[in-house]
C-alpha atoms as a PDB file:
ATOM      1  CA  UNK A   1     136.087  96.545  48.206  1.00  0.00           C
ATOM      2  CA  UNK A   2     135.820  92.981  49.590  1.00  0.00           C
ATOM      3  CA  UNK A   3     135.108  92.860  52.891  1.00  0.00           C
ATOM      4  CA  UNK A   4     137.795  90.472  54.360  1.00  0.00           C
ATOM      5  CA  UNK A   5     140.371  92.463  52.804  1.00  0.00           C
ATOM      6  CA  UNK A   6     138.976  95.500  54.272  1.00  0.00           C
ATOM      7  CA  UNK A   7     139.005  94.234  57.835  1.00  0.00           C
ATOM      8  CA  UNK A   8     142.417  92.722  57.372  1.00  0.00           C
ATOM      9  CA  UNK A   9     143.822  96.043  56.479  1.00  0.00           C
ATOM     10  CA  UNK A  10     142.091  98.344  58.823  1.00  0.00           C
ATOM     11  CA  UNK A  11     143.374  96.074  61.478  1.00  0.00           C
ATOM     12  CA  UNK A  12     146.810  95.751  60.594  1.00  0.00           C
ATOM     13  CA  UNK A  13     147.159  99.637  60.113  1.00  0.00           C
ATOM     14  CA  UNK A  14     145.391 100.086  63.468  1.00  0.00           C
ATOM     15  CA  UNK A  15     147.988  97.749  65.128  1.00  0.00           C
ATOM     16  CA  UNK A  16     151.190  98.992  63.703  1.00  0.00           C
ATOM     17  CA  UNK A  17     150.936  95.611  61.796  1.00  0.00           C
ATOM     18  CA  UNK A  18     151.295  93.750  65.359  1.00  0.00           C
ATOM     19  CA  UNK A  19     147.462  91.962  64.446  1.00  0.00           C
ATOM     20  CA  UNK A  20     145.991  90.387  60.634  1.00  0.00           C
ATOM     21  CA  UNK A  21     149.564  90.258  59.738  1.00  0.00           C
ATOM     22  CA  UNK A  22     149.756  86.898  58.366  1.00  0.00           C
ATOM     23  CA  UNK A  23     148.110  84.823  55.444  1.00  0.00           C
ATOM     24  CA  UNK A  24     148.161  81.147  55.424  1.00  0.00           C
ATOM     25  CA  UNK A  25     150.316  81.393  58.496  1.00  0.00           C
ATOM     26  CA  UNK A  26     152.553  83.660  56.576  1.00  0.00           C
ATOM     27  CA  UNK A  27     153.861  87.230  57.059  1.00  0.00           C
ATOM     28  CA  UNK A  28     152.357  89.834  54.720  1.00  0.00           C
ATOM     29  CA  UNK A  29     153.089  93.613  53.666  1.00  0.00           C
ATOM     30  CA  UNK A  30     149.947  95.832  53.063  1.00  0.00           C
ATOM     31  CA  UNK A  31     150.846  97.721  49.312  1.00  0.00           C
ATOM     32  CA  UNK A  32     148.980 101.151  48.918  1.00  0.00           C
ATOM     33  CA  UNK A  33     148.752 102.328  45.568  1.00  0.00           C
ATOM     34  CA  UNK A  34     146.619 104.635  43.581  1.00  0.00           C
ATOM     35  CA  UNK A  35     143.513 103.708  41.201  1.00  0.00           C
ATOM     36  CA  UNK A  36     144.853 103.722  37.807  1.00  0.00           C
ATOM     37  CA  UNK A  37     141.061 105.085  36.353  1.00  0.00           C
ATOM     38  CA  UNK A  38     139.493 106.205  39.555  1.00  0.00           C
ATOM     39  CA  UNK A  39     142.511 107.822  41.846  1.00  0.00           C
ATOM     40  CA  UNK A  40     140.983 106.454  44.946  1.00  0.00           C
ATOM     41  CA  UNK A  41     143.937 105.160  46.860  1.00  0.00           C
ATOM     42  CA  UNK A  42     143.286 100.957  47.426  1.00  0.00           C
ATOM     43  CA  UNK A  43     145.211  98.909  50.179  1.00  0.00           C
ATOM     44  CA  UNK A  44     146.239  95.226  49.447  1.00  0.00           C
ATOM     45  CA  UNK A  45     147.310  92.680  51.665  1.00  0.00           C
ATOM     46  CA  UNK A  46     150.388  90.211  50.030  1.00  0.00           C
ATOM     47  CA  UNK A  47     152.846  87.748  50.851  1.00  0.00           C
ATOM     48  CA  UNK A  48     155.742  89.249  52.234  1.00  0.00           C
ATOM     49  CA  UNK A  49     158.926  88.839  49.926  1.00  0.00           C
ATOM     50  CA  UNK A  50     161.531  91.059  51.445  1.00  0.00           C
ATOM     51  CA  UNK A  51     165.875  91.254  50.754  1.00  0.00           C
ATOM     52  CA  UNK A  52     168.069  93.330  51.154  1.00  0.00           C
ATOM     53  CA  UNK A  53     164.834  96.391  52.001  1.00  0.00           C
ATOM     54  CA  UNK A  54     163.405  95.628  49.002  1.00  0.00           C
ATOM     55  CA  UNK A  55     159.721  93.818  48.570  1.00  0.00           C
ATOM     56  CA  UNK A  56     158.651  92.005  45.772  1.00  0.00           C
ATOM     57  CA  UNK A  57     154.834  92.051  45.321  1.00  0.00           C
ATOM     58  CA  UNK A  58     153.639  88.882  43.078  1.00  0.00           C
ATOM     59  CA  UNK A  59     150.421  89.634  40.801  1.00  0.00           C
ATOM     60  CA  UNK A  60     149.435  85.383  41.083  1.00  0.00           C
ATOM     61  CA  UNK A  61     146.006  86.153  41.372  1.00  0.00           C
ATOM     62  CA  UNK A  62     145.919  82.230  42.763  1.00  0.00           C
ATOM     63  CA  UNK A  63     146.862  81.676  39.382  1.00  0.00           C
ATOM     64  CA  UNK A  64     143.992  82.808  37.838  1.00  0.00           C
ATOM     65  CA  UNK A  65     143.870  83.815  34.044  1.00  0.00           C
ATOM     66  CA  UNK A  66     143.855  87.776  34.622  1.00  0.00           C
ATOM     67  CA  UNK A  67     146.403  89.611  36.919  1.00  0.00           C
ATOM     68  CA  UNK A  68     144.889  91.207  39.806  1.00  0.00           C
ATOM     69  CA  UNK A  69     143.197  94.995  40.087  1.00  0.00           C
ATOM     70  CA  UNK A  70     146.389  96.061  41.752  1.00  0.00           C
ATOM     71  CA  UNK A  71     148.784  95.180  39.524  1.00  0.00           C
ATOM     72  CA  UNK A  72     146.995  97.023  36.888  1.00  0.00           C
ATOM     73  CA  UNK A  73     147.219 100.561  39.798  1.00  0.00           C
ATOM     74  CA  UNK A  74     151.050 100.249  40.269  1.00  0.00           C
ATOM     75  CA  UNK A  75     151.846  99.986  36.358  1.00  0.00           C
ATOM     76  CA  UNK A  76     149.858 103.613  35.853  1.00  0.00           C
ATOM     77  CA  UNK A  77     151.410 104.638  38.922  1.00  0.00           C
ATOM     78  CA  UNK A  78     154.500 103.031  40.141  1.00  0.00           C
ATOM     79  CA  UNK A  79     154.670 105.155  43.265  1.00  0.00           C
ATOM     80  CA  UNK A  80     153.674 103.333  46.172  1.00  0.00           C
ATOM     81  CA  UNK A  81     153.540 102.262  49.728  1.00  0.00           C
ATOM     82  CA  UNK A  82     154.765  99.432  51.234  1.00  0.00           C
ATOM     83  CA  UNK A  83     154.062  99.020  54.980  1.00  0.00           C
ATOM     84  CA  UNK A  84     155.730  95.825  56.944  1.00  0.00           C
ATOM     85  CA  UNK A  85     154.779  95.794  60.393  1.00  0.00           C
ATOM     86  CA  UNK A  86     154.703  99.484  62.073  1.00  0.00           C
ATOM     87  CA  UNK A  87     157.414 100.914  59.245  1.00  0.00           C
ATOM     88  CA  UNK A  88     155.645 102.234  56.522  1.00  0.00           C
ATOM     89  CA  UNK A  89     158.029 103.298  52.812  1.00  0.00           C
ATOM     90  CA  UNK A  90     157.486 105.524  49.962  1.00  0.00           C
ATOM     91  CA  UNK A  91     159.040 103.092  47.532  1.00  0.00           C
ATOM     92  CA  UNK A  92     158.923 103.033  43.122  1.00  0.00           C
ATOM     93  CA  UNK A  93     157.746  99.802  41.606  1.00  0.00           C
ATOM     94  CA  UNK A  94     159.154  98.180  38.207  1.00  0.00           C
ATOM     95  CA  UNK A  95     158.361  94.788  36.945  1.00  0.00           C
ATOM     96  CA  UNK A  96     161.222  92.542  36.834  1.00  0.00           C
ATOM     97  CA  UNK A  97     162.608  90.324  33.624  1.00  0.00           C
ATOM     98  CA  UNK A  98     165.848  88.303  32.295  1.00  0.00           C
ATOM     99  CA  UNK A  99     168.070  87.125  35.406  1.00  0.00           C
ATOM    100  CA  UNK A 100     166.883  89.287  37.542  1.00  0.00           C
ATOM    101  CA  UNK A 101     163.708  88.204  37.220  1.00  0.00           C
ATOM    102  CA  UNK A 102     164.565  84.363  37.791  1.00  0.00           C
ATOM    103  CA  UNK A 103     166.538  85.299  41.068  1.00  0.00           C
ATOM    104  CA  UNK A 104     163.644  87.108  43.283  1.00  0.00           C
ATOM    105  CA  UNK A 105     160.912  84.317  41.665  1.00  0.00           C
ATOM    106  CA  UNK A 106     163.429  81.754  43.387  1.00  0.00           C
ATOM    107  CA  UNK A 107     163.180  84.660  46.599  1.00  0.00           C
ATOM    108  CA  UNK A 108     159.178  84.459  46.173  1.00  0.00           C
ATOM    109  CA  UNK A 109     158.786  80.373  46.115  1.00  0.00           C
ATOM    110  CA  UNK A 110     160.693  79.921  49.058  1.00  0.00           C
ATOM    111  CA  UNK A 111     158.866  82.656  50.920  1.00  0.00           C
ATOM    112  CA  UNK A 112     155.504  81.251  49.789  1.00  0.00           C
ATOM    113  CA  UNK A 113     155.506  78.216  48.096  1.00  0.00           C
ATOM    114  CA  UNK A 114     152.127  77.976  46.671  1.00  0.00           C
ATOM    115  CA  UNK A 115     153.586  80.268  43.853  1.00  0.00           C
ATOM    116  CA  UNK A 116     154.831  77.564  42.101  1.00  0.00           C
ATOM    117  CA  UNK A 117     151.695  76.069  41.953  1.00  0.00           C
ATOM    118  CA  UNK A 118     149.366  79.403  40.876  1.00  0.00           C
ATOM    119  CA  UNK A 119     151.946  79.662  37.776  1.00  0.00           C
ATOM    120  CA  UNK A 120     151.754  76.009  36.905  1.00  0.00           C
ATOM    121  CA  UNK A 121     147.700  76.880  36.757  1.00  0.00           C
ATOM    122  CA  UNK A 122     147.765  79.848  34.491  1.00  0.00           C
ATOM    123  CA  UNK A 123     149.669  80.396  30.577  1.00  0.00           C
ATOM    124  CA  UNK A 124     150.394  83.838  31.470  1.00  0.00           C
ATOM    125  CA  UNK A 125     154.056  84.553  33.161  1.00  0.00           C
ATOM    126  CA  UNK A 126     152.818  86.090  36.836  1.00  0.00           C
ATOM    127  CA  UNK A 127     154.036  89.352  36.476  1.00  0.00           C
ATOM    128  CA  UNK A 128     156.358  89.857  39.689  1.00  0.00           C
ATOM    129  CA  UNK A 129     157.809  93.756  40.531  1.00  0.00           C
ATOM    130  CA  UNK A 130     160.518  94.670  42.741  1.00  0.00           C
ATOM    131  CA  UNK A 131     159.464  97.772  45.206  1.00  0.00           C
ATOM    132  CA  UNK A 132     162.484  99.804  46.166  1.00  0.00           C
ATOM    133  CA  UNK A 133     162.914 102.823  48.099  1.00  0.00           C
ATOM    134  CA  UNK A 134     161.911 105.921  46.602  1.00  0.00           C
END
């Protein structure tokens, strides 16, 4: 619904990902995922944390107190898209903990820094989830 997200989607699904495809000079992903109340299917632009074909997807929120609308969609429905440049996946979504946890938030720092900073500015742990292929 905001409008610079809207026009940074259309444009990177219109290019195969080739234009809008970075944020703060960074490479992105654009996560589909379905409204957890409404069913309407939303598109989000985040930082792009891949290994190994996987994607982590960071609910920072800039480190705001409440975790963003999308995180909130792939809990209720864990089913979801991830599309990196022109390849577009069917992947399941599970939030990460323990060890596992600590090893792809060390994966998300170094491929965006400022995350480090947005959980220094909030008391609630920034739920990260690991997308894999479904």
């Amino acid at each position: 619904p905001v409008e610079f997200v809207r026009n940074q989607v259309e444009q990177f699904e219109r290019s195969d990902g080739r234009e809008a495809n970075t944020m703060h000079d960074l490479p992105i992903i654009v996560l589909t995922t379905k409204g957890a109340r409404t069913g309407n299917i939303r598109k989000s632009p985040l930082m792009r944390v891949e290994h190994d074909g996987k994607y982590l997807i960071v609910a920072s929120r800039g480190g705001a107190p409440t975790h963003p609308v999308w995180y909130h969609n792939v809990v209720a429905n864990p089913t979801v898209e991830v599309q990196d440049g022109a390849n577009r996946q069917d992947m399941a979504a599970r939030e990460l903990d323990g060890d596992e946890r600590e090893d792809w938030w060390r994966r998300a720092v170094d491929a965006y820094p400022p995350y480090a900073e947005y959980q220094s500015k909030t008391e609630r742990e920034i739920p990260i989830l690991l997308c894999e292929p479904a």
